[in-house]
Protein backbone atom coordinates (compact mmCIF):
# COMPACT_ATOMS: atom_id res chain seq x y z
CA UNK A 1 95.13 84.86 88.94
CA UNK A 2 96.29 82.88 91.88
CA UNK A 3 99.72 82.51 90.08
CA UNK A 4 100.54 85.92 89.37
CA UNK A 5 99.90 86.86 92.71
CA UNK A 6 102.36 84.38 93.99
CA UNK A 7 104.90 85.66 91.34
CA UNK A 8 104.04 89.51 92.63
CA UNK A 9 104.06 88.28 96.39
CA UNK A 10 108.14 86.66 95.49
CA UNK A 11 109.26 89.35 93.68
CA UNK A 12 108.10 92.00 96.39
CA UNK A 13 109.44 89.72 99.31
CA UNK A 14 113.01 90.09 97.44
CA UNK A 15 112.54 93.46 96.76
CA UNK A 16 111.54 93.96 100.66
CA UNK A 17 114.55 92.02 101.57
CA UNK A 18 117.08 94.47 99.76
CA UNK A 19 115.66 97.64 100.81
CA UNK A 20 115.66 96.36 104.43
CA UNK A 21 119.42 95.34 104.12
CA UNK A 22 120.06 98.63 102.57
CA UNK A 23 119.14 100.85 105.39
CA UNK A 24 121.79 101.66 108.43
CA UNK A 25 121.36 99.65 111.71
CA UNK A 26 122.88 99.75 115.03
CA UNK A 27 126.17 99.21 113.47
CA UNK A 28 125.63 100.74 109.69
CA UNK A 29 125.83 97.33 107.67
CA UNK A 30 125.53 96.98 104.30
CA UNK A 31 123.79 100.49 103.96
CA UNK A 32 127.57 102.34 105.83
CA UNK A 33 129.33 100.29 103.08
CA UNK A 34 127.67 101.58 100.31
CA UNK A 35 126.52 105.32 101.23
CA UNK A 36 130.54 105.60 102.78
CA UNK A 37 131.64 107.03 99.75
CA UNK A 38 128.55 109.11 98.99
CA UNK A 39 128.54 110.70 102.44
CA UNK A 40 131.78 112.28 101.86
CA UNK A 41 131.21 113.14 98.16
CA UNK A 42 127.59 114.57 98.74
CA UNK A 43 127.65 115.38 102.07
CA UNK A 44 125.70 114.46 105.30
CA UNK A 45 122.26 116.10 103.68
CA UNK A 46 122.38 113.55 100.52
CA UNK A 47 122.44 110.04 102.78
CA UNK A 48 119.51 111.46 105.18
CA UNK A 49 117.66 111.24 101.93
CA UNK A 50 118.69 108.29 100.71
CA UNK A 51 117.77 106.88 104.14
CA UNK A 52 114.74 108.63 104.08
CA UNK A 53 114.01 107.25 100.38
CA UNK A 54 114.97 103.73 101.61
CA UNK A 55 112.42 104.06 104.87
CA UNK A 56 109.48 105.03 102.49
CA UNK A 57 110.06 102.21 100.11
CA UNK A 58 109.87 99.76 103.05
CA UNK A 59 106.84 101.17 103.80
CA UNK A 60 105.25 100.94 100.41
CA UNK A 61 106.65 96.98 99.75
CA UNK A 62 105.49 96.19 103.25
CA UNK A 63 101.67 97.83 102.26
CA UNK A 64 101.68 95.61 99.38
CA UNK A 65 103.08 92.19 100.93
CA UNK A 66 100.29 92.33 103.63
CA UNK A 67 97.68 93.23 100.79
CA UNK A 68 99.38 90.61 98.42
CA UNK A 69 99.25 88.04 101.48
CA UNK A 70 95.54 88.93 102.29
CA UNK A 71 94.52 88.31 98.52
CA UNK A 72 96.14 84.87 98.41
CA UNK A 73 94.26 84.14 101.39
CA UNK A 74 91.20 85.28 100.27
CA UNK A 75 91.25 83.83 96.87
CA UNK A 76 92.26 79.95 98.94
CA UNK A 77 89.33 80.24 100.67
């Protein structure tokens, strides 16, 4: 039990990691790279969901990171 929550706790840390380098910052990183071409093809509508998508799914991999970490710590005690 303890190990697969340490595999599940890496894998959603990377996973966290991505989406967070995904999404535009002050100066549109890694997200203005990518969505460049897909703002012009699909219009300004299509990348506020994609942003929107990318905001939700931190949310969700943040959620279970906290209750990943809290179960690890639980289950040391």
């Amino acid at each position: 039990m303890h190990t697969l929550l340490i595999t599940l706790l890496i894998i959603d840390a990377i996973l966290l990691i991505a989406v967070i380098l995904l999404q535009p910052g002050k100066s549109a990183g890694l997200s203005g790279a990518i969505s460049g071409g897909a703002e012009t093809l699909f219009g300004k509508q299509k990348v506020r969901g994609v942003d929107l998508i990318l905001h939700r799914t931190t949310i969700v991999l943040a959620v279970i990171f906290f209750l990943l970490t809290i179960g690890l710590a639980y289950l040391g005690i």
